[in-house]
PDB file of N, CA and C in Angstrom:
ATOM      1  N   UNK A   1       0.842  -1.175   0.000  1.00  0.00           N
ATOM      2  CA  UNK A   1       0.000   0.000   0.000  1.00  0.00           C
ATOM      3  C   UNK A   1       0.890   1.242   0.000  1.00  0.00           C
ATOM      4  N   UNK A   2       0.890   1.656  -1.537  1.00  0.00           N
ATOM      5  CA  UNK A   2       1.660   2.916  -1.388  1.00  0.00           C
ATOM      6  C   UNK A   2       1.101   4.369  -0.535  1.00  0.00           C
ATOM      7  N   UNK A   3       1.617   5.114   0.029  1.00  0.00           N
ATOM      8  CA  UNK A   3       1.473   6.177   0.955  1.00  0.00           C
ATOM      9  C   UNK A   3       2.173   7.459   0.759  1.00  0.00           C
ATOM     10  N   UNK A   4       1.068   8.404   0.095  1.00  0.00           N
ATOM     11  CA  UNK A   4       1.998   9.899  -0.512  1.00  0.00           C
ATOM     12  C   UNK A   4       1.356  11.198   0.527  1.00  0.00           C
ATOM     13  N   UNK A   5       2.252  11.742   1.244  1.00  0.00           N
ATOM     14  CA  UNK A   5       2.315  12.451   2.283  1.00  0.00           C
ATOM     15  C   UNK A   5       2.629  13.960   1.262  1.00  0.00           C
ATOM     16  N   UNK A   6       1.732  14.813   1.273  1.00  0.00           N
ATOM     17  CA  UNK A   6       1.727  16.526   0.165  1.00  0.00           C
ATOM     18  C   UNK A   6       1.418  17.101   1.556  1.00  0.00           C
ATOM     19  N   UNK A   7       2.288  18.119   1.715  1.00  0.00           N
ATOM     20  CA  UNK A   7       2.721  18.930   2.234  1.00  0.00           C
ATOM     21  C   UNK A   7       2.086  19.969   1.752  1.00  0.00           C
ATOM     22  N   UNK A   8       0.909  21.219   1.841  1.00  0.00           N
ATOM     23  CA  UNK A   8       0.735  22.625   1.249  1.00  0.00           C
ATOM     24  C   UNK A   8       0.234  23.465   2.359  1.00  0.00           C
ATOM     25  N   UNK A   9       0.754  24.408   2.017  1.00  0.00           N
ATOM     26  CA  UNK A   9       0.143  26.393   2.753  1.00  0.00           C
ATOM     27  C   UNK A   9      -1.568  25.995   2.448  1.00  0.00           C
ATOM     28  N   UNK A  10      -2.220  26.176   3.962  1.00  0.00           N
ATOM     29  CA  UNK A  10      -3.500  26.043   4.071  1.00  0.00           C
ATOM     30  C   UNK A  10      -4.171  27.326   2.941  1.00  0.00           C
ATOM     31  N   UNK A  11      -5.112  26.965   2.483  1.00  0.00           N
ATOM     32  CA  UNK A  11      -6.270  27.863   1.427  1.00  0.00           C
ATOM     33  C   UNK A  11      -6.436  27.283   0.371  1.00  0.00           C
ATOM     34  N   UNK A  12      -6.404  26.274   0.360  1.00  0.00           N
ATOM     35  CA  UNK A  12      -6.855  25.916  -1.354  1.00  0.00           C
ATOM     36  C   UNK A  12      -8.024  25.072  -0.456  1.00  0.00           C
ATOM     37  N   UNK A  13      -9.069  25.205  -1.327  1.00  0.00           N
ATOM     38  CA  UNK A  13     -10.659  24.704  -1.087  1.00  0.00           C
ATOM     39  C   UNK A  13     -10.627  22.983  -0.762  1.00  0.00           C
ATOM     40  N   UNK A  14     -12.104  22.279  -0.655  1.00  0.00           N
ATOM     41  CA  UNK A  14     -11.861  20.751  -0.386  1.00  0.00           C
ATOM     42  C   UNK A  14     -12.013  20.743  -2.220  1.00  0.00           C
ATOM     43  N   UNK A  15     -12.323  21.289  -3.001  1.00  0.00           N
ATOM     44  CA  UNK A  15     -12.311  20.839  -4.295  1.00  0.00           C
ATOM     45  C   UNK A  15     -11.083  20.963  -5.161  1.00  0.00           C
ATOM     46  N   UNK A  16     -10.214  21.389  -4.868  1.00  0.00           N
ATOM     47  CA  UNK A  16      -9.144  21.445  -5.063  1.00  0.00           C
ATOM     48  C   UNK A  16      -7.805  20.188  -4.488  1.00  0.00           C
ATOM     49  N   UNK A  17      -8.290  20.412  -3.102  1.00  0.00           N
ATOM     50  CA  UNK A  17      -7.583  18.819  -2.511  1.00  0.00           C
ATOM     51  C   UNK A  17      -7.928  17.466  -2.905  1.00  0.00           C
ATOM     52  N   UNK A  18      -9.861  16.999  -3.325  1.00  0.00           N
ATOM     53  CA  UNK A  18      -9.774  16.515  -3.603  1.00  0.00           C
ATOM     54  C   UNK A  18      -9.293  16.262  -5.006  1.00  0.00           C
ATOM     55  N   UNK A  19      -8.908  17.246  -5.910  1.00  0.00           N
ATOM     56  CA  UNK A  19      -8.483  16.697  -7.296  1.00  0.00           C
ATOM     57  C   UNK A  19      -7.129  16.239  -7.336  1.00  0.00           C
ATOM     58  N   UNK A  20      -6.439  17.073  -6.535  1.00  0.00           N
ATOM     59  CA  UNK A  20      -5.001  17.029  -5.628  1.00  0.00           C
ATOM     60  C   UNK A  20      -5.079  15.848  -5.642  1.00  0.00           C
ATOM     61  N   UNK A  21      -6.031  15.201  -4.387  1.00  0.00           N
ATOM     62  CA  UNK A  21      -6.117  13.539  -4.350  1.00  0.00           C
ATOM     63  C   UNK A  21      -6.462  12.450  -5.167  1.00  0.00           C
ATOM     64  N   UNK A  22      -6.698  12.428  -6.111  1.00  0.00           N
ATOM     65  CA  UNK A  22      -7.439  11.999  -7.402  1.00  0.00           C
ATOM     66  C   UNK A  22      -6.287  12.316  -8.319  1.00  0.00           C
ATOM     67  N   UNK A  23      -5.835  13.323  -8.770  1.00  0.00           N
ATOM     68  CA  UNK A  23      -4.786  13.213  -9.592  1.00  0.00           C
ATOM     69  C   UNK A  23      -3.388  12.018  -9.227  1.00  0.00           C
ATOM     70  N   UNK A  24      -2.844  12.560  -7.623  1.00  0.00           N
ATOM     71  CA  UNK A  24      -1.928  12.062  -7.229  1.00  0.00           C
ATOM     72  C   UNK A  24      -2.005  10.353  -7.289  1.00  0.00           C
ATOM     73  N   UNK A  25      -3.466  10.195  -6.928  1.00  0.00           N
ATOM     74  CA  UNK A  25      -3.436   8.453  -6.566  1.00  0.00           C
ATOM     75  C   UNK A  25      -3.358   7.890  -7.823  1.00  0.00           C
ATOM     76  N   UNK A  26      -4.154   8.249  -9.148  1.00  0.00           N
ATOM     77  CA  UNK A  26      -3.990   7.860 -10.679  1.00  0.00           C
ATOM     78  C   UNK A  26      -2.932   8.149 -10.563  1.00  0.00           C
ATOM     79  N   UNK A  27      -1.702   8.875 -10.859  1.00  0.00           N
ATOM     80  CA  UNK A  27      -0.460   8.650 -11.221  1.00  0.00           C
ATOM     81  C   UNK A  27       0.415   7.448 -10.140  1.00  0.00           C
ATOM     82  N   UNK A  28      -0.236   7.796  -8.936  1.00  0.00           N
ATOM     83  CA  UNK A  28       0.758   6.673  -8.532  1.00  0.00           C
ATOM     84  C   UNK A  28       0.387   5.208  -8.632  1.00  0.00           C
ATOM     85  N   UNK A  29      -1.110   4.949  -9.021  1.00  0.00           N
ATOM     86  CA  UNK A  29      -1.637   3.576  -9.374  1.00  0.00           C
ATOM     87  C   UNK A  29      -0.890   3.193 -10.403  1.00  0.00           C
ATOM     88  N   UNK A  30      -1.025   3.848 -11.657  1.00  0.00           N
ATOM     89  CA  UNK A  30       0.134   3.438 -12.713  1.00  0.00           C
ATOM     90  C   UNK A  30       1.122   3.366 -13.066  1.00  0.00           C
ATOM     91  N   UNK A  31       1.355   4.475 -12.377  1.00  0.00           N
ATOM     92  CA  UNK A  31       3.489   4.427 -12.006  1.00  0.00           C
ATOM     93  C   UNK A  31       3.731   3.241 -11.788  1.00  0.00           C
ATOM     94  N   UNK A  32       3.371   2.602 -10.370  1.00  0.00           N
ATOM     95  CA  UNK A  32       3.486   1.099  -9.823  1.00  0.00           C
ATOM     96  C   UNK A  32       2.949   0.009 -10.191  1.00  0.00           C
ATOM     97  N   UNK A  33       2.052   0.172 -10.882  1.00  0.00           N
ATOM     98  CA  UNK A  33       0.921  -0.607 -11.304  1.00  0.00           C
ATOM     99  C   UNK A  33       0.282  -1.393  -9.935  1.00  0.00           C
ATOM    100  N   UNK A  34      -0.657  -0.684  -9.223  1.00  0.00           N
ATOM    101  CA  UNK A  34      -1.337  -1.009  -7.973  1.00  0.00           C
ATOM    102  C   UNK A  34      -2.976  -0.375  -8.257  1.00  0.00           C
ATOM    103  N   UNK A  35      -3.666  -1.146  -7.799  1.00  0.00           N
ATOM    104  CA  UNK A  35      -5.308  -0.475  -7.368  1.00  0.00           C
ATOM    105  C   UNK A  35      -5.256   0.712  -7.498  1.00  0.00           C
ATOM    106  N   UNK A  36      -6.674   1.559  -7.626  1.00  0.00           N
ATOM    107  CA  UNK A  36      -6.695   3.451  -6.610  1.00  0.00           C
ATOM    108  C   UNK A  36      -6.660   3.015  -5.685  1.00  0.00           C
ATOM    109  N   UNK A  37      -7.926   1.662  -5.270  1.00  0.00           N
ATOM    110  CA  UNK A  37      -8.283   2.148  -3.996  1.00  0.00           C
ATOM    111  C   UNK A  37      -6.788   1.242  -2.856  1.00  0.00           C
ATOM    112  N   UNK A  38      -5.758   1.149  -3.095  1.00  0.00           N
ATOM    113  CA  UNK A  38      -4.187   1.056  -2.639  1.00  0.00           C
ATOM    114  C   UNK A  38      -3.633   2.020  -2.242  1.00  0.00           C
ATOM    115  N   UNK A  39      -3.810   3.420  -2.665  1.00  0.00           N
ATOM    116  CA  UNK A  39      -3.384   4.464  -2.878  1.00  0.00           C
ATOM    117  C   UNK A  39      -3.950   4.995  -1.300  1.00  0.00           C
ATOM    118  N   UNK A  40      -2.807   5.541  -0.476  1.00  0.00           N
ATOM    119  CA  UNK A  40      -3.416   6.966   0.113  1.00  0.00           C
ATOM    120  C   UNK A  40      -2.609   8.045   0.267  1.00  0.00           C
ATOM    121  N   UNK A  41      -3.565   8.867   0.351  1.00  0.00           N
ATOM    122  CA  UNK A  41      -2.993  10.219   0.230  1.00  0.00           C
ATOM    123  C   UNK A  41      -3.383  11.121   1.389  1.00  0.00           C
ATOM    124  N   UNK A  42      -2.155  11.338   2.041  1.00  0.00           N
ATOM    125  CA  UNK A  42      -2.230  12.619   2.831  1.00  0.00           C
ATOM    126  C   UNK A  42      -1.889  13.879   2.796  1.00  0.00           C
ATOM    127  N   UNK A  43      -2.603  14.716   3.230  1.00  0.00           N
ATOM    128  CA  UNK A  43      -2.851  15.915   2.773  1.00  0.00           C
ATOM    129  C   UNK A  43      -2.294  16.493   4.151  1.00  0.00           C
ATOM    130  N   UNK A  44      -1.245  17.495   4.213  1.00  0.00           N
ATOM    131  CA  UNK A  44      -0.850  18.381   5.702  1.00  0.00           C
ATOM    132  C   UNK A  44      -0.964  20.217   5.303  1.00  0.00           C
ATOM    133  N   UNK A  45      -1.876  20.771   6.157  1.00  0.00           N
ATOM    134  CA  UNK A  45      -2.074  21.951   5.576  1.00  0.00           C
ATOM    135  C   UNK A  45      -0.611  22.808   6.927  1.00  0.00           C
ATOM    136  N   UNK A  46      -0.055  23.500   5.981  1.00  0.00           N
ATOM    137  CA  UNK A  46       0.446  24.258   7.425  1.00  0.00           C
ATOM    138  C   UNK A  46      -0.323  25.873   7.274  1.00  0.00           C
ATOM    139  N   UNK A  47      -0.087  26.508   8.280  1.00  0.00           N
ATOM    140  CA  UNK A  47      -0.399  28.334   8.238  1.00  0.00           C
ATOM    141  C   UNK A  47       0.767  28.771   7.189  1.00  0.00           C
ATOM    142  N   UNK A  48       0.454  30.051   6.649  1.00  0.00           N
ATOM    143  CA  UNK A  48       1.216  30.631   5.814  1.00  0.00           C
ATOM    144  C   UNK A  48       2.583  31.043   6.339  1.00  0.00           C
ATOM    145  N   UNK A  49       2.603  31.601   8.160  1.00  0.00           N
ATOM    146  CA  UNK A  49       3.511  32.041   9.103  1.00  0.00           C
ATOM    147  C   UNK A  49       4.587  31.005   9.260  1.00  0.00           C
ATOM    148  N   UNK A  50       4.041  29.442   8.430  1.00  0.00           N
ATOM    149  CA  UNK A  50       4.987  28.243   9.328  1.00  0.00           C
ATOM    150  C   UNK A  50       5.335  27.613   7.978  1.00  0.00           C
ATOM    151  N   UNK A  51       4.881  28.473   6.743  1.00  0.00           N
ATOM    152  CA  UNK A  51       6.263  27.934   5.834  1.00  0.00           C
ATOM    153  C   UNK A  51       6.853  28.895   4.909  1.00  0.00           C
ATOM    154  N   UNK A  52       8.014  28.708   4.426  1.00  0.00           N
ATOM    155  CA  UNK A  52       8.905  29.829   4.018  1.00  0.00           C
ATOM    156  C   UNK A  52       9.466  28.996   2.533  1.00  0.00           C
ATOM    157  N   UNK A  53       9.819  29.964   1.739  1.00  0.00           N
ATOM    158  CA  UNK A  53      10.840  29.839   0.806  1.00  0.00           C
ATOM    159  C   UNK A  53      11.408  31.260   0.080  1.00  0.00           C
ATOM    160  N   UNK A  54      12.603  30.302  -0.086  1.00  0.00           N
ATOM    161  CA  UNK A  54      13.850  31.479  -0.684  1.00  0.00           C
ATOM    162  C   UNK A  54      14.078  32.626   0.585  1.00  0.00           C
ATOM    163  N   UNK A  55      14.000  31.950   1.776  1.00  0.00           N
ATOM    164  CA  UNK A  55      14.250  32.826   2.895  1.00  0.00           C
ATOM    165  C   UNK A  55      13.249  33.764   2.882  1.00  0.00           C
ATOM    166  N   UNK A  56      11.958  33.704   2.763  1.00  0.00           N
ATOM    167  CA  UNK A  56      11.008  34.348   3.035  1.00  0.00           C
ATOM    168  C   UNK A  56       9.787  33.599   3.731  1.00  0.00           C
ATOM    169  N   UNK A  57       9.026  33.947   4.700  1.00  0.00           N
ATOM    170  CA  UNK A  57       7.651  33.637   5.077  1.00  0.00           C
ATOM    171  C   UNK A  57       7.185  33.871   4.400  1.00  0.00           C
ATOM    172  N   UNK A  58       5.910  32.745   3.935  1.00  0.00           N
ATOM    173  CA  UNK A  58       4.580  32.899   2.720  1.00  0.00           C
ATOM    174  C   UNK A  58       4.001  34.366   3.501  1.00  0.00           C
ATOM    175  N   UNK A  59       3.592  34.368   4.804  1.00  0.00           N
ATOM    176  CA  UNK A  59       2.823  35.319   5.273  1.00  0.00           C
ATOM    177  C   UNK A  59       3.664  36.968   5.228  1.00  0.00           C
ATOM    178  N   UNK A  60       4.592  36.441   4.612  1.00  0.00           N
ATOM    179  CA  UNK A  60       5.785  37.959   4.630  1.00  0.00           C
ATOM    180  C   UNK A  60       5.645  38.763   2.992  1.00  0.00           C
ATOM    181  N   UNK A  61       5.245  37.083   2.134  1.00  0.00           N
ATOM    182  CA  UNK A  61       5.462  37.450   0.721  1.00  0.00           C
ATOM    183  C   UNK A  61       3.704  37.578  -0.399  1.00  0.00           C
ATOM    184  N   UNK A  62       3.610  38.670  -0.684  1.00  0.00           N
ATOM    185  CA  UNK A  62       2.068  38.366  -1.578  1.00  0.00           C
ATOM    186  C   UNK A  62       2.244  37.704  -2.815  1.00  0.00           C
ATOM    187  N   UNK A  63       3.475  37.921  -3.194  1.00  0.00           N
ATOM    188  CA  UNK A  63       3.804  36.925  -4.231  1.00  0.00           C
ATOM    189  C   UNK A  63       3.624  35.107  -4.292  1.00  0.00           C
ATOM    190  N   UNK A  64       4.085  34.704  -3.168  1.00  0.00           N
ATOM    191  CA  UNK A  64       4.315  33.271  -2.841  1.00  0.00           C
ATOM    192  C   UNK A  64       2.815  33.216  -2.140  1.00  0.00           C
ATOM    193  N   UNK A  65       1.994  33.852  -1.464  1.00  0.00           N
ATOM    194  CA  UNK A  65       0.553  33.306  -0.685  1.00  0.00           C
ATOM    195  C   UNK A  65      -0.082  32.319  -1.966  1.00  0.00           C
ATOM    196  N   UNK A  66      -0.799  31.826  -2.138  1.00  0.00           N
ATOM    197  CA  UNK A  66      -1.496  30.633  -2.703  1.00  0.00           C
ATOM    198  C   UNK A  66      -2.779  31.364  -3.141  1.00  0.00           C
ATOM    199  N   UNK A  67      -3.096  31.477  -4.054  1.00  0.00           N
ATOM    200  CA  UNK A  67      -4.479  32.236  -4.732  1.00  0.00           C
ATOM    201  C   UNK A  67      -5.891  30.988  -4.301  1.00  0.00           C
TER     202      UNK A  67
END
């Protein structure tokens, strides 16, 4: 039972995660050649304050926040 752990900055809708989830598990069913229902997928939302890139906080940058 493969197990894919996505990491994203909380705000994207449940319709969005679930396609998130639905995309991810089809690619990894066939990658491996395994079931969907084999597949899980976890989803970890953090706050914008608790993740950073290129040495910036999302909550620092309007560029990097998540539309």
């Amino acid at each position: 039972m493969p197990v894919v752990n996505v990491k994203i900055v909380k705000g994207r809708t449940v319709e969005q995660k679930r396609n998130l989830a639905r995309a991810v598990t089809d690619a990894v069913a066939q990658t491996i050649d395994v079931k969907p229902d084999a597949v899980w997928v976890l989803i970890e939302e953090y706050e914008k304050e608790n993740w950073a890139a290129g040495g910036e906080l999302y909550s620092d940058s309007r560029a990097l926040v998540p539309k």
